[in-house]
N, C-alpha and C. Protein backbone atom coordinates (compact mmCIF):
# COMPACT_ATOMS: atom_id res chain seq x y z
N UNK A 1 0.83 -1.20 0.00
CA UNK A 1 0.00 0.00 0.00
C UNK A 1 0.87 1.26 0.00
N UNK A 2 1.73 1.19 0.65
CA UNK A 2 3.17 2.59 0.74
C UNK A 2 3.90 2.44 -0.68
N UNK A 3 3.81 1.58 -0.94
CA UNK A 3 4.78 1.68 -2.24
C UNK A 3 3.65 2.23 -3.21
N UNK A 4 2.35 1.85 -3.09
CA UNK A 4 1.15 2.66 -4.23
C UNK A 4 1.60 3.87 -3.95
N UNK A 5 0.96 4.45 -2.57
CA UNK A 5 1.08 5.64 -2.41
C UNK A 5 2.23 6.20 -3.12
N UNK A 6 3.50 5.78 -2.78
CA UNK A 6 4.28 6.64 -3.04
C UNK A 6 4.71 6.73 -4.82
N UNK A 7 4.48 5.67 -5.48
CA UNK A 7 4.09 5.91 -6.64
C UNK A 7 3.57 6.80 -7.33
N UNK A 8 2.05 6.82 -6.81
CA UNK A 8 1.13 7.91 -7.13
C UNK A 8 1.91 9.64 -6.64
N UNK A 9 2.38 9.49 -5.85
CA UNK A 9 3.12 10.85 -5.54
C UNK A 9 4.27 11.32 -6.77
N UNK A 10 4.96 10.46 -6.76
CA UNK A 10 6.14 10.68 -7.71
C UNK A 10 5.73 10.76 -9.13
N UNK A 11 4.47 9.87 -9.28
CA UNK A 11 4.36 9.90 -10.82
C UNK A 11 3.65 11.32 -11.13
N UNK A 12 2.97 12.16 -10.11
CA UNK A 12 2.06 13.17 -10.27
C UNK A 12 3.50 14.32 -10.13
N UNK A 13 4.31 14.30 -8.92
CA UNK A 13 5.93 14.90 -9.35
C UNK A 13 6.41 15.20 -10.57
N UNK A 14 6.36 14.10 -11.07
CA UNK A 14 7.26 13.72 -12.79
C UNK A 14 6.07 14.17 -13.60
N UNK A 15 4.95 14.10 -13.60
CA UNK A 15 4.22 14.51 -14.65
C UNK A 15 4.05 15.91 -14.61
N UNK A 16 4.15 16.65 -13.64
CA UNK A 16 4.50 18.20 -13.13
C UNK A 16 5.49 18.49 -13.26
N UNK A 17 6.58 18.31 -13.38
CA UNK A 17 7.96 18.38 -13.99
C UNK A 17 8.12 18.50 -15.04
N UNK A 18 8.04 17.23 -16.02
CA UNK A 18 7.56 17.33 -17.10
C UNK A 18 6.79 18.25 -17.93
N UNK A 19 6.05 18.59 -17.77
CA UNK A 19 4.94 19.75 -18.27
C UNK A 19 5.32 21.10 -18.00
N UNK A 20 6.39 21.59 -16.79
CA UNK A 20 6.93 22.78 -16.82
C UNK A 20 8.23 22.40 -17.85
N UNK A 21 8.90 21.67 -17.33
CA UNK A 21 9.90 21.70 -18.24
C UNK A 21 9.76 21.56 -20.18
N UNK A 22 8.99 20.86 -20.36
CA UNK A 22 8.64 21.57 -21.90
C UNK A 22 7.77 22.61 -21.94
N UNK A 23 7.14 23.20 -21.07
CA UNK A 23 6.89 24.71 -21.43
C UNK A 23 8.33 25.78 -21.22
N UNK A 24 8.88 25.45 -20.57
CA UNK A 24 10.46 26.22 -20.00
C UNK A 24 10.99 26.10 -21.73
N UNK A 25 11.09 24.85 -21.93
CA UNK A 25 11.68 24.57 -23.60
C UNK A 25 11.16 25.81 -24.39
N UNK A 26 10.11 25.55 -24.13
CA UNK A 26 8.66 25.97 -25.29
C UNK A 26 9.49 27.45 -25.29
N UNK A 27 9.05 28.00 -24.39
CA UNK A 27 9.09 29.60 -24.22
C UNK A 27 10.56 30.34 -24.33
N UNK A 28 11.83 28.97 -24.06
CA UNK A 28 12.66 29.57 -24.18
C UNK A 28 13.18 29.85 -25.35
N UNK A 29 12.44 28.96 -26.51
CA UNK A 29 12.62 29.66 -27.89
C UNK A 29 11.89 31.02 -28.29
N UNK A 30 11.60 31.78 -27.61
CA UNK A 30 11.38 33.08 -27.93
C UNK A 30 12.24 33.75 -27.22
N UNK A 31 13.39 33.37 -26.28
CA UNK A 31 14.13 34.33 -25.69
C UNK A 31 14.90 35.21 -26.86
N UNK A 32 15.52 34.62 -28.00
CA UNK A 32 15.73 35.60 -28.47
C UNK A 32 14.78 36.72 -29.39
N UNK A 33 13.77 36.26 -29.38
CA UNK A 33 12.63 37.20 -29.80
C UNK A 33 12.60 37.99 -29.00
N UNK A 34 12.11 38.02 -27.80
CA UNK A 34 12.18 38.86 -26.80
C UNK A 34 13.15 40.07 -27.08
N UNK A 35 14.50 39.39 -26.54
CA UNK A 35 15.76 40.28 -26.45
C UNK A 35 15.67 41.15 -27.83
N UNK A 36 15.36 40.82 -29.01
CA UNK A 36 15.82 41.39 -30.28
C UNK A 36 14.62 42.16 -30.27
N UNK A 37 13.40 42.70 -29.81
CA UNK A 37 12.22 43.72 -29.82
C UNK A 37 12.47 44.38 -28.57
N UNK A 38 13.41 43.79 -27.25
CA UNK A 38 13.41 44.75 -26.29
C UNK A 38 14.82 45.66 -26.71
N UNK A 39 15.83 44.90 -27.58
CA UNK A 39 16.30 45.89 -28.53
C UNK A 39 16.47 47.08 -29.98
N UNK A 40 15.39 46.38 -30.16
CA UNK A 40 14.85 46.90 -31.59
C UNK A 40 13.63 47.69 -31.73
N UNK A 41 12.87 47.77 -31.01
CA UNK A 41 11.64 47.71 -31.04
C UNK A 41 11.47 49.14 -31.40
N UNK A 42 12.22 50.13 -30.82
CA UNK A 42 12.22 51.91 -31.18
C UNK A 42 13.08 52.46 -32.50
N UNK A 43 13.34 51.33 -33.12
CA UNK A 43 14.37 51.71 -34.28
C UNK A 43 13.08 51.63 -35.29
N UNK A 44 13.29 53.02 -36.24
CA UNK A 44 12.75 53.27 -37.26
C UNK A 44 12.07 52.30 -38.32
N UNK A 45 13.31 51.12 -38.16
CA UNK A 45 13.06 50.52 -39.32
C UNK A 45 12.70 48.97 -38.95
N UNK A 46 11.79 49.00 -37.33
CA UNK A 46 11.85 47.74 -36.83
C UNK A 46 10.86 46.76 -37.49
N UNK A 47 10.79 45.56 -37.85
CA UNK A 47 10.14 45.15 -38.72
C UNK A 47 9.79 44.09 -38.05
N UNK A 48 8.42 43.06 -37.84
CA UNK A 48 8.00 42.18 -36.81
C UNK A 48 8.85 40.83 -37.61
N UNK A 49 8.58 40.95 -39.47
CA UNK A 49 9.04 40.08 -40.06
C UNK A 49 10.66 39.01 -39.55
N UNK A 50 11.47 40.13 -38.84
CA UNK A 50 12.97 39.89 -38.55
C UNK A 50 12.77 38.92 -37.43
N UNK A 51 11.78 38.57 -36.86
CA UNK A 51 11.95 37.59 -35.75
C UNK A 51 12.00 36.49 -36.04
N UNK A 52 11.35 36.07 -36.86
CA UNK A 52 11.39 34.74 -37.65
C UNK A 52 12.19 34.17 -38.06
N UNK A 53 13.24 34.93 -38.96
CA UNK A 53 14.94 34.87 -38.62
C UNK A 53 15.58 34.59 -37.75
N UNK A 54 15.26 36.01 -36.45
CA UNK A 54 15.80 35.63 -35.57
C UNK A 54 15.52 34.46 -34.64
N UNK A 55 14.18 33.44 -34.54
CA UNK A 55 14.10 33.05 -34.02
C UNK A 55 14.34 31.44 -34.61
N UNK A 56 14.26 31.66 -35.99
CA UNK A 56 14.09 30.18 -36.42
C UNK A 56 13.08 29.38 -37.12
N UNK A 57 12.13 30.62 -37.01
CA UNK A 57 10.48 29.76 -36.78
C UNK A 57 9.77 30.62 -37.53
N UNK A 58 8.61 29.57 -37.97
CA UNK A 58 7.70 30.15 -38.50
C UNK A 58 6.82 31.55 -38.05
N UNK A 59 6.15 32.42 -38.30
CA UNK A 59 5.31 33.28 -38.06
C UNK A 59 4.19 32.89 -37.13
N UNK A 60 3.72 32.04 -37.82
CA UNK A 60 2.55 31.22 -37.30
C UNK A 60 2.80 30.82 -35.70
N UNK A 61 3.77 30.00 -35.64
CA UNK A 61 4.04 29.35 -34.40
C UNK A 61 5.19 30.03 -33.56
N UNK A 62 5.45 31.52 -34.32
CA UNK A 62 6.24 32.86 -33.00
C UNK A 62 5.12 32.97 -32.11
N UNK A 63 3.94 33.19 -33.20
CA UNK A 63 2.77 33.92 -32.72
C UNK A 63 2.22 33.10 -31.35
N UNK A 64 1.71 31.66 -31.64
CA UNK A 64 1.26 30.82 -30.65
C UNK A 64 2.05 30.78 -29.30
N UNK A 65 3.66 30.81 -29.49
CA UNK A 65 3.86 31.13 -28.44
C UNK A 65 3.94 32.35 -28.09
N UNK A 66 4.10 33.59 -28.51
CA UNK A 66 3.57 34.99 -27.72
C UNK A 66 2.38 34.61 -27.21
N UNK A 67 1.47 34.23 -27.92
CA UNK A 67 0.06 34.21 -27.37
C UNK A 67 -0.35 33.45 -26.17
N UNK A 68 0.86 32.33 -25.91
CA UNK A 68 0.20 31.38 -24.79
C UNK A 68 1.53 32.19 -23.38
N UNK A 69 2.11 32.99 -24.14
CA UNK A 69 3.16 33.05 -22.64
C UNK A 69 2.60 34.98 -22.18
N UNK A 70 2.47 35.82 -23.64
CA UNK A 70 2.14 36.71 -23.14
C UNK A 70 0.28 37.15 -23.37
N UNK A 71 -0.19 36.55 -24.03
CA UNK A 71 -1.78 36.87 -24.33
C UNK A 71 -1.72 37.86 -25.52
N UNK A 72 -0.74 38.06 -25.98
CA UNK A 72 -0.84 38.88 -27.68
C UNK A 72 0.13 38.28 -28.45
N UNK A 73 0.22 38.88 -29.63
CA UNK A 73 0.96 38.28 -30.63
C UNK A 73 1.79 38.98 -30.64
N UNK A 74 3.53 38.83 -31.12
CA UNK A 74 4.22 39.22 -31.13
C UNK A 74 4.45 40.63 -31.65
N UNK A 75 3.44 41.41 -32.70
CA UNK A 75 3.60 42.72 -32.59
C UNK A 75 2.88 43.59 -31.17
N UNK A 76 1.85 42.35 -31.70
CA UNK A 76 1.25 43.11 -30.14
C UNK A 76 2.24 43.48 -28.64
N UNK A 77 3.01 42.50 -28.49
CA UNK A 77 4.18 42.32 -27.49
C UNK A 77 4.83 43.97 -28.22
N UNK A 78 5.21 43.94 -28.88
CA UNK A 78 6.63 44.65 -29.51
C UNK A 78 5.30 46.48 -29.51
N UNK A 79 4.25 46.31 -29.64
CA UNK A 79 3.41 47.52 -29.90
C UNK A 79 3.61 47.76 -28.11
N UNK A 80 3.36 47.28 -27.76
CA UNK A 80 3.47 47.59 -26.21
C UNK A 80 4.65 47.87 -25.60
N UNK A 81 5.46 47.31 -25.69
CA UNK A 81 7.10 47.81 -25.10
C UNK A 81 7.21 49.47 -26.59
N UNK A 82 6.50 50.01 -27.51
CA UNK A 82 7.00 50.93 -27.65
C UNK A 82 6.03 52.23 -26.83
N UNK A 83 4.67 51.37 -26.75
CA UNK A 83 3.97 52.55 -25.75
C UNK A 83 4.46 52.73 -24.65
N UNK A 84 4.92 52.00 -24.32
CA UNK A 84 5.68 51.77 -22.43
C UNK A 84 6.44 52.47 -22.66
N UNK A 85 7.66 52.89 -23.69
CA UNK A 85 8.54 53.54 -23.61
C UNK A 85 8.35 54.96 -23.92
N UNK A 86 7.28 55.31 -24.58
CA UNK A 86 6.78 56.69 -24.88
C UNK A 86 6.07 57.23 -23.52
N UNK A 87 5.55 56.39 -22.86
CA UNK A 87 4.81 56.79 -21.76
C UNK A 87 5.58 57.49 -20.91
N UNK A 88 6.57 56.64 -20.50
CA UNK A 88 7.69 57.21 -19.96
C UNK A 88 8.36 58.24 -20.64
N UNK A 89 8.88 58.51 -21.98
CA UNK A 89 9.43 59.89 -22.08
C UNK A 89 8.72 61.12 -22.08
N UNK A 90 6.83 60.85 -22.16
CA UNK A 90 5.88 61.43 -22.61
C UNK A 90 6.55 62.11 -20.97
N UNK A 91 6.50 61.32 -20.16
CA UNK A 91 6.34 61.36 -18.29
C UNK A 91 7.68 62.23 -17.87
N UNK A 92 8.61 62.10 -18.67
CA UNK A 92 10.01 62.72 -18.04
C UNK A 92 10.71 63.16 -18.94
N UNK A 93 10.06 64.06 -20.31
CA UNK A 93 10.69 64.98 -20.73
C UNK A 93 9.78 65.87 -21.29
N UNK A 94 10.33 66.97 -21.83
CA UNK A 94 9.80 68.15 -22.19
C UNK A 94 9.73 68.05 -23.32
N UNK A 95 10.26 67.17 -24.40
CA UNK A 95 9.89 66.64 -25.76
C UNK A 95 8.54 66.78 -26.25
N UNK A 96 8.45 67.72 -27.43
CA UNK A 96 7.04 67.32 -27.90
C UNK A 96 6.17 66.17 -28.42
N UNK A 97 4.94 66.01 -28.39
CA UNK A 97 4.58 64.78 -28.72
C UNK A 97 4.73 64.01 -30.17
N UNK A 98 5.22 64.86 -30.66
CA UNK A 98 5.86 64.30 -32.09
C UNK A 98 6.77 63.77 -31.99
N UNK A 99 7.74 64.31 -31.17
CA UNK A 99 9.32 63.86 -31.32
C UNK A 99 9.10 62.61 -30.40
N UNK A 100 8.39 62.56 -29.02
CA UNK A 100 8.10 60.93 -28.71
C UNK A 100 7.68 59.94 -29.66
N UNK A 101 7.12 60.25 -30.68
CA UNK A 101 6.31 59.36 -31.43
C UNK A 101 7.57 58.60 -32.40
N UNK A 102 8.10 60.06 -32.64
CA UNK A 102 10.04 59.57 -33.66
C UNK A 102 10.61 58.67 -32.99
N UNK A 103 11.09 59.59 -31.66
CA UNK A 103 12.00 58.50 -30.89
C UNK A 103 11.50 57.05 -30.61
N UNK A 104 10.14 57.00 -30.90
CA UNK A 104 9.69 55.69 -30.08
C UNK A 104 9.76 54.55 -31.60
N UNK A 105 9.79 55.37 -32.92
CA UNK A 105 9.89 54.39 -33.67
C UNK A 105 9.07 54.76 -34.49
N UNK A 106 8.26 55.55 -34.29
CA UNK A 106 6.64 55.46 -35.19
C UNK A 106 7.20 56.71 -36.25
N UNK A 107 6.50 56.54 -37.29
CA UNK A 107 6.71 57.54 -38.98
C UNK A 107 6.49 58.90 -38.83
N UNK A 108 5.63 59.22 -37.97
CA UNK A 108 4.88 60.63 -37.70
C UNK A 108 3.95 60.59 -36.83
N UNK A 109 3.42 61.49 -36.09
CA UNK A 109 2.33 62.15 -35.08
C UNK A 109 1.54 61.46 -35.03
N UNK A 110 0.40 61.09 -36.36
CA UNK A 110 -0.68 60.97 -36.47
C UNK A 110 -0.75 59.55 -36.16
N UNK A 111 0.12 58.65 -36.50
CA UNK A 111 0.13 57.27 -36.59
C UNK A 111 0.36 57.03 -34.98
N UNK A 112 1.56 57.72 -34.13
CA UNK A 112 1.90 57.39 -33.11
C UNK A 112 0.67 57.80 -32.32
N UNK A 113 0.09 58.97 -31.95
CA UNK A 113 -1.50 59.62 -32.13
C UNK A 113 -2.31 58.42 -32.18
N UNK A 114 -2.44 57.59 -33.00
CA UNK A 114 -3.21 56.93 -33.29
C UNK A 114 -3.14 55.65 -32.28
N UNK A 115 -1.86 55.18 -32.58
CA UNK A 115 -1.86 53.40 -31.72
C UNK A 115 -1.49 53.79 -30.40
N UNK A 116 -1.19 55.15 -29.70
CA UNK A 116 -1.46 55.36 -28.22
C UNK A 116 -2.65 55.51 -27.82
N UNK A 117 -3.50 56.18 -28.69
CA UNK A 117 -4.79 56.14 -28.19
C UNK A 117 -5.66 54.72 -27.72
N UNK A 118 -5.46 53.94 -28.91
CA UNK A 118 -6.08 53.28 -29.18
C UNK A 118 -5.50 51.79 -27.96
N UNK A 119 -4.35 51.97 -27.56
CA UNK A 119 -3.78 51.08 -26.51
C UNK A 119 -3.97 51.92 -25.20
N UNK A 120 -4.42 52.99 -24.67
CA UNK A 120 -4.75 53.84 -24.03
C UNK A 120 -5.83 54.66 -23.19
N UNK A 121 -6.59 54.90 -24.15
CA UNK A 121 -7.62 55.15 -24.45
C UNK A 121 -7.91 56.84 -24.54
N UNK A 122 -6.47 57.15 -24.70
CA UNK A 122 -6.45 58.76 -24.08
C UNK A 122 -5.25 59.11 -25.67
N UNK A 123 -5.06 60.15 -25.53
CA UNK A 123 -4.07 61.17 -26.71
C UNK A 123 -3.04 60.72 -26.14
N UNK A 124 -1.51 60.99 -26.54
CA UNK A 124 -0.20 61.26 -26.09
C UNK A 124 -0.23 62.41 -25.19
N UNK A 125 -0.83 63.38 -25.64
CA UNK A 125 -1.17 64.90 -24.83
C UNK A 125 -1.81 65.08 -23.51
N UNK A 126 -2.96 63.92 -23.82
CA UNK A 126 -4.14 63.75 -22.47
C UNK A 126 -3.84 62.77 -21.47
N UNK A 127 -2.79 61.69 -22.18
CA UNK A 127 -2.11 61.35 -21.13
C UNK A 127 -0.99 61.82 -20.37
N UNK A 128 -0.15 62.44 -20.88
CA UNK A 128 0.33 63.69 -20.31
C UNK A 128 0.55 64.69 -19.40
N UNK A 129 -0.94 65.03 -19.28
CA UNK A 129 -1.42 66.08 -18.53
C UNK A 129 -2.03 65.30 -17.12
N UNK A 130 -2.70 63.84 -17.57
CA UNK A 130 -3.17 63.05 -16.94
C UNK A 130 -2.27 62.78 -15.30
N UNK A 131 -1.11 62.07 -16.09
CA UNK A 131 -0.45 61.41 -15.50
C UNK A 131 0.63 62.28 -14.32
N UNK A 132 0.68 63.48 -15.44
CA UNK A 132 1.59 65.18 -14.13
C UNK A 132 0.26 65.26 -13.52
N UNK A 133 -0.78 65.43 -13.08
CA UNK A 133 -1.90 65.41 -12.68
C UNK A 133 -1.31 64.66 -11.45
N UNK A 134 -1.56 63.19 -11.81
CA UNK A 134 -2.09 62.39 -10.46
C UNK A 134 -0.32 62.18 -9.77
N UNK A 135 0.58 62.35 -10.29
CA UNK A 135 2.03 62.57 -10.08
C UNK A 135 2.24 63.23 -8.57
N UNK A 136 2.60 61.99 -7.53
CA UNK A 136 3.16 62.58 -6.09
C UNK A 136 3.72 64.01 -5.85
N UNK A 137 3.13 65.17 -5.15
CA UNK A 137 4.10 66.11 -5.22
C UNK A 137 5.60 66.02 -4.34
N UNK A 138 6.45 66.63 -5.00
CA UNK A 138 7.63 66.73 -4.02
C UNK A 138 7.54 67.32 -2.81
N UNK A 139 8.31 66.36 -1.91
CA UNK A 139 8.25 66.78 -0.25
C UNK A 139 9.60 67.72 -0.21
N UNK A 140 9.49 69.23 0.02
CA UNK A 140 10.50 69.57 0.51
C UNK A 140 10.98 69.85 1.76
């Protein structure tokens, strides 16, 4: 009866083991996806196409795994690390909202304008104002 038991323990061990460790596999073939959009991702000429290269792999099945590790697809991933990064310069510089939109990668105003809103729900401008708004004041 101890030797069932302990069977049943170990085999539920190993089958939990198992199942992280090929997801660990799984996901670690996007590490260099990752790295190459958390490097690339604000360059002018960043293109989602280059991961596929970089990674080895089809489009199709970059995508499935963005989708099962982060819940979007790999531009989606890469659209988000460039709003994150505009948010922040939007937040700590005096740069106009155009030139965030350059630096962040995007062609012009209107476009960058466009996919902040729309990941946002607010302007580059209105978040902006928003965010110096609710912004801790300094204790002097």
């Amino acid at each position: 009866k101890c030797f069932e038991i302990a069977y049943s323990i170990l085999s539920l061990l190993t089958d939990d083991f198992g199942t992280n460790a090929e997801k660990m596999f799984r996901y670690s073939k996007l590490a260099p996806a990752i790295e190459y959009i958390n490097e690339h991702c604000l360059d002018p000429d960043f293109q989602i196409s280059h991961l596929e290269r970089v990674c080895k792999m089809s489009g199709v099945h970059l995508n499935r795994l963005f989708r099962e590790l982060y819940n979007t697809s790999a531009s989606g991933y890469a659209m988000n690390k460039r709003i994150d990064a505009a948010k922040v310069m939007l937040l700590n510089s005096q740069n106009s909202v155009g030139d965030v939109g350059i630096q962040c990668g995007w062609s012009d105003i209107y476009t960058f304008s466009h996919a902040f809103k729309r990941a946002t729900k607010l302007s580059p401008s209105e978040w902006r104002e928003k965010s110096e708004d609710d912004a801790v004041p300094e204790c002097h």
